[in-house]
N, C-alpha and C. Protein backbone atom coordinates (compact mmCIF):
# COMPACT_ATOMS: atom_id res chain seq x y z
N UNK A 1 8.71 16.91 6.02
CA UNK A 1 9.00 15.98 4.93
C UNK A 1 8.04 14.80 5.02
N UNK A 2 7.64 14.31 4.01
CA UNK A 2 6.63 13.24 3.79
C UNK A 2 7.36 11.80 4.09
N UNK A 3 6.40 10.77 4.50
CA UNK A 3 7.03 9.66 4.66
C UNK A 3 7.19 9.05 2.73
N UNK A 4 8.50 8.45 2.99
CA UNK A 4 8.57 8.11 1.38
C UNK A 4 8.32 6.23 1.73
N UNK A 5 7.98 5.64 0.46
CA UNK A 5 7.99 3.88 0.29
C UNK A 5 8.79 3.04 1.46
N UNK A 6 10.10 3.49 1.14
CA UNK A 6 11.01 2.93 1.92
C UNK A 6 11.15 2.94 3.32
N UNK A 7 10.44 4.63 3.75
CA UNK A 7 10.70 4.90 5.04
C UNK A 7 9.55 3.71 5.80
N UNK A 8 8.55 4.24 5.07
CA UNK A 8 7.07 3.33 5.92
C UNK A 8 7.39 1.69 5.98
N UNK A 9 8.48 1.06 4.99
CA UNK A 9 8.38 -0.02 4.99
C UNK A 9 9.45 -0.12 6.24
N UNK A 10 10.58 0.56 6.28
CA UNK A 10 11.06 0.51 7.41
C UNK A 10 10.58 0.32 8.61
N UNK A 11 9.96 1.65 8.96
CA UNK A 11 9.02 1.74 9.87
C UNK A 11 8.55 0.36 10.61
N UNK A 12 7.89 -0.29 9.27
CA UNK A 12 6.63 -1.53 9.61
C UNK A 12 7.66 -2.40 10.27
N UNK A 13 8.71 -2.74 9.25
CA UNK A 13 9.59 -3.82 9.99
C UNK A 13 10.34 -3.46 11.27
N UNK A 14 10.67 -2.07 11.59
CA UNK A 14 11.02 -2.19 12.77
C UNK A 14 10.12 -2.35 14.06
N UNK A 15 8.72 -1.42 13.75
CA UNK A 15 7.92 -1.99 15.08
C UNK A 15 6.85 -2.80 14.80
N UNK A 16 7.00 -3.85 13.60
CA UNK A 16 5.48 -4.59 13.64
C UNK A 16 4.56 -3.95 12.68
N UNK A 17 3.63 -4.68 12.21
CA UNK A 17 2.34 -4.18 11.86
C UNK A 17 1.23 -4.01 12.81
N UNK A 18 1.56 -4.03 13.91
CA UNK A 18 0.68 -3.81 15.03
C UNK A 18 0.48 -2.32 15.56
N UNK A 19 1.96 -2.04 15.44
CA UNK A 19 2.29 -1.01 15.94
C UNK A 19 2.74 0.00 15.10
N UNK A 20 2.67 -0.06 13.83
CA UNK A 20 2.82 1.05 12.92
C UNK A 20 1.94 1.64 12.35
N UNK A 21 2.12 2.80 11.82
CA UNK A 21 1.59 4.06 11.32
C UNK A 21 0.62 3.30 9.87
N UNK A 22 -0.81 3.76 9.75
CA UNK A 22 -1.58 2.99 8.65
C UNK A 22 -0.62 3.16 7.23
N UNK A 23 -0.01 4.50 7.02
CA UNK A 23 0.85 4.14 6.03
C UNK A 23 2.01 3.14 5.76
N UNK A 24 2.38 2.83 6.88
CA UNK A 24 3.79 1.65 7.05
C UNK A 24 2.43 0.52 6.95
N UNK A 25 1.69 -0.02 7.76
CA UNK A 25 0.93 -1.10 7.40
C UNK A 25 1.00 -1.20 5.87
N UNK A 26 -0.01 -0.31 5.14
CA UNK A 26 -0.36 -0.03 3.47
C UNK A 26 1.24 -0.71 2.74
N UNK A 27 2.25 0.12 2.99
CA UNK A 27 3.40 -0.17 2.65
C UNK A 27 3.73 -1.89 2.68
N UNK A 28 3.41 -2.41 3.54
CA UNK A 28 3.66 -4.08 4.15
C UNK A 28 2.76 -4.37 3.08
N UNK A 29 1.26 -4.35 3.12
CA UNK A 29 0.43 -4.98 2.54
C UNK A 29 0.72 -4.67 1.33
N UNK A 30 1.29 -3.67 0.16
CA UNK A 30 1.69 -3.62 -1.17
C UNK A 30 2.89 -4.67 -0.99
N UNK A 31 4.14 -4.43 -0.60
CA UNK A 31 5.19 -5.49 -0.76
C UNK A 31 4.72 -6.66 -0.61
N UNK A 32 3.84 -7.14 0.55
CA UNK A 32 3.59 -8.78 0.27
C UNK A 32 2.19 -9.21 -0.23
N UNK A 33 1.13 -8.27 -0.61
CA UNK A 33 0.21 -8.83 -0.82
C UNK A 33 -0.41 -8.56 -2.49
N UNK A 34 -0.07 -7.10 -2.73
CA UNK A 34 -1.03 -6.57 -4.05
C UNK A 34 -1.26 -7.21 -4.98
N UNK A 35 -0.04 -7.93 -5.31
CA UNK A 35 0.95 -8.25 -6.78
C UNK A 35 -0.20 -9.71 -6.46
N UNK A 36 -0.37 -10.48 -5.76
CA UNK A 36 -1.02 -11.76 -5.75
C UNK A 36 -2.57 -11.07 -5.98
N UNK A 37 -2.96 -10.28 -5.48
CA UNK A 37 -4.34 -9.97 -5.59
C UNK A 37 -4.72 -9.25 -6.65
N UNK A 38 -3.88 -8.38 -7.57
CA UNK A 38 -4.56 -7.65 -8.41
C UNK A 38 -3.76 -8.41 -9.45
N UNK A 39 -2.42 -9.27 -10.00
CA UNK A 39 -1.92 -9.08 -11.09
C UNK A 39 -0.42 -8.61 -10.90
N UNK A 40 -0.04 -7.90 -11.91
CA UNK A 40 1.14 -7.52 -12.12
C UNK A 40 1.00 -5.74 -11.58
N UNK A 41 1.36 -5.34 -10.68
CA UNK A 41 1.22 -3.90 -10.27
C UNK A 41 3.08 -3.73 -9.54
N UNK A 42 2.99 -2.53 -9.41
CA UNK A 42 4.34 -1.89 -8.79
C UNK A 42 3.94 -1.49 -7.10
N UNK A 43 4.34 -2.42 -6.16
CA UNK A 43 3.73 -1.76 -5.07
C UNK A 43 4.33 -0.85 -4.44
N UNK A 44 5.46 -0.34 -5.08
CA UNK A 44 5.53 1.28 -4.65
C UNK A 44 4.83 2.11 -5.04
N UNK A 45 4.79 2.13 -6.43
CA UNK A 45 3.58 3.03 -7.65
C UNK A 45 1.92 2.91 -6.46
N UNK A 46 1.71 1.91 -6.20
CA UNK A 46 0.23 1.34 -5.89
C UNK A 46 0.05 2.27 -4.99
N UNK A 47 1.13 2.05 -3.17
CA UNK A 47 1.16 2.87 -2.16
C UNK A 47 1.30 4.56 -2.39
N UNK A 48 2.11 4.87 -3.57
CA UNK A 48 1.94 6.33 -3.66
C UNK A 48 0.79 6.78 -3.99
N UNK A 49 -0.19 6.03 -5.30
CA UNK A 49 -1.21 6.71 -5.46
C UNK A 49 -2.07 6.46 -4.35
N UNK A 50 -2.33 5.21 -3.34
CA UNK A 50 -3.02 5.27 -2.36
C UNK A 50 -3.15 6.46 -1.43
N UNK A 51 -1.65 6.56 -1.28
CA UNK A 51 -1.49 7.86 -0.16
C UNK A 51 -1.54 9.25 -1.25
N UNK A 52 -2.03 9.45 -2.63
CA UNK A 52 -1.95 10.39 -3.21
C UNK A 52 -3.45 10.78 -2.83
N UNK A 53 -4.29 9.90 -2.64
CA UNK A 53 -5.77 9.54 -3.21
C UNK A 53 -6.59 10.20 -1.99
N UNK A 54 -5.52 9.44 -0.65
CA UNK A 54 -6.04 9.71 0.66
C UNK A 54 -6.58 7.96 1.60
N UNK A 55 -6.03 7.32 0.58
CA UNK A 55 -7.00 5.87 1.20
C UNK A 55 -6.11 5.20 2.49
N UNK A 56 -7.01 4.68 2.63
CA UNK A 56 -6.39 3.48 4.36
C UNK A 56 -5.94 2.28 3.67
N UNK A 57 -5.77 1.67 4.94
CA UNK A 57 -4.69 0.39 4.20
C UNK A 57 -6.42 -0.64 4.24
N UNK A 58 -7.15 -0.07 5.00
CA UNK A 58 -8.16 -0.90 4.88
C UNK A 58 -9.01 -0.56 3.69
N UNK A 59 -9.17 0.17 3.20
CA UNK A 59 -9.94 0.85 2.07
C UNK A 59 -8.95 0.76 0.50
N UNK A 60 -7.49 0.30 0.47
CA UNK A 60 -6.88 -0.36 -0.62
C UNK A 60 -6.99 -1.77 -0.39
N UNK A 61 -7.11 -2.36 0.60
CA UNK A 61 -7.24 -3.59 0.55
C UNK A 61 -8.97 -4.34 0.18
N UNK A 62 -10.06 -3.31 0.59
CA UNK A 62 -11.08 -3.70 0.10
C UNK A 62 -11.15 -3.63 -1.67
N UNK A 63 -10.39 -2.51 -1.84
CA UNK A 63 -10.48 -1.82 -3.45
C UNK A 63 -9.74 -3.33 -4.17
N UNK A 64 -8.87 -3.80 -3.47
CA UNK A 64 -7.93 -5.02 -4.13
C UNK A 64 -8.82 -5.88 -4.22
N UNK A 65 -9.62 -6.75 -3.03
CA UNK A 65 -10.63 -7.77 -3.47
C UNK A 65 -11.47 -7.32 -4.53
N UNK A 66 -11.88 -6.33 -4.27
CA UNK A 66 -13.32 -5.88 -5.34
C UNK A 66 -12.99 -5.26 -6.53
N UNK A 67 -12.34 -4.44 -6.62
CA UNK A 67 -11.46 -4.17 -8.40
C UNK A 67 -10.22 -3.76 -8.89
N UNK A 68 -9.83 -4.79 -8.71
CA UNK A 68 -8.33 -5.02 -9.03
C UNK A 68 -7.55 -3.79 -10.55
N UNK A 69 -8.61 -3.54 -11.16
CA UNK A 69 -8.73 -2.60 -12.33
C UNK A 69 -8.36 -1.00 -11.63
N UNK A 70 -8.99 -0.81 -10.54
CA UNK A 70 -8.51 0.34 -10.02
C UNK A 70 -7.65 0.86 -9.05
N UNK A 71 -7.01 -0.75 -8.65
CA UNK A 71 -5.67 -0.53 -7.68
C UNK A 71 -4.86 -0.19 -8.88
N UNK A 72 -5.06 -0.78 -9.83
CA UNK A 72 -3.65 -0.67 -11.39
C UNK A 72 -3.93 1.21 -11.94
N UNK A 73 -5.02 1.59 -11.86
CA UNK A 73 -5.04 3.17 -11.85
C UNK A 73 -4.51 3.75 -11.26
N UNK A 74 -4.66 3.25 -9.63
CA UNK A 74 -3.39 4.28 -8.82
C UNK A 74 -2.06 4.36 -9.04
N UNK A 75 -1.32 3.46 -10.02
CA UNK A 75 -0.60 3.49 -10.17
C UNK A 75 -0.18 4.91 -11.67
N UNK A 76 -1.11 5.39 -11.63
CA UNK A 76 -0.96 6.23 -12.81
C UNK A 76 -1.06 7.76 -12.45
């Protein structure tokens, strides 16, 4: 079974962002960060297409500084 939104965010908060899985990180960084950096986005929608796509939490977070236009695609 796949990790779902909720689980990874779990995850993060129970052991840290230090110590969690790059998808639980990704998960953290959509709940507290996307919505300030791109606009109005769904950061569950955002994290699924990330993890649909194949990306790192470091490689959505570069995509967020640099085009905010195509974090709002993953959501589609």
């Amino acid at each position: 079974m796949s990790m779902t939104y909720q689980d990874a965010l779990d995850e993060c908060d129970r052991v840290g962002a230090k110590n969690a899985s790059d998808a639980a990180l990704m998960a953290s960084f959509c709940r507290g960060s996307i919505q300030i950096l791109v606009g109005a986005a769904s950061p569950k929608l955002v994290w699924e297409g990330a993890m649909k796509q194949g990306l790192t939490s470091r490689e959505l977070a570069q995509l967020a500084n640099k085009d905010p236009n195509a974090v709002h695609e993953l959501m589609w």
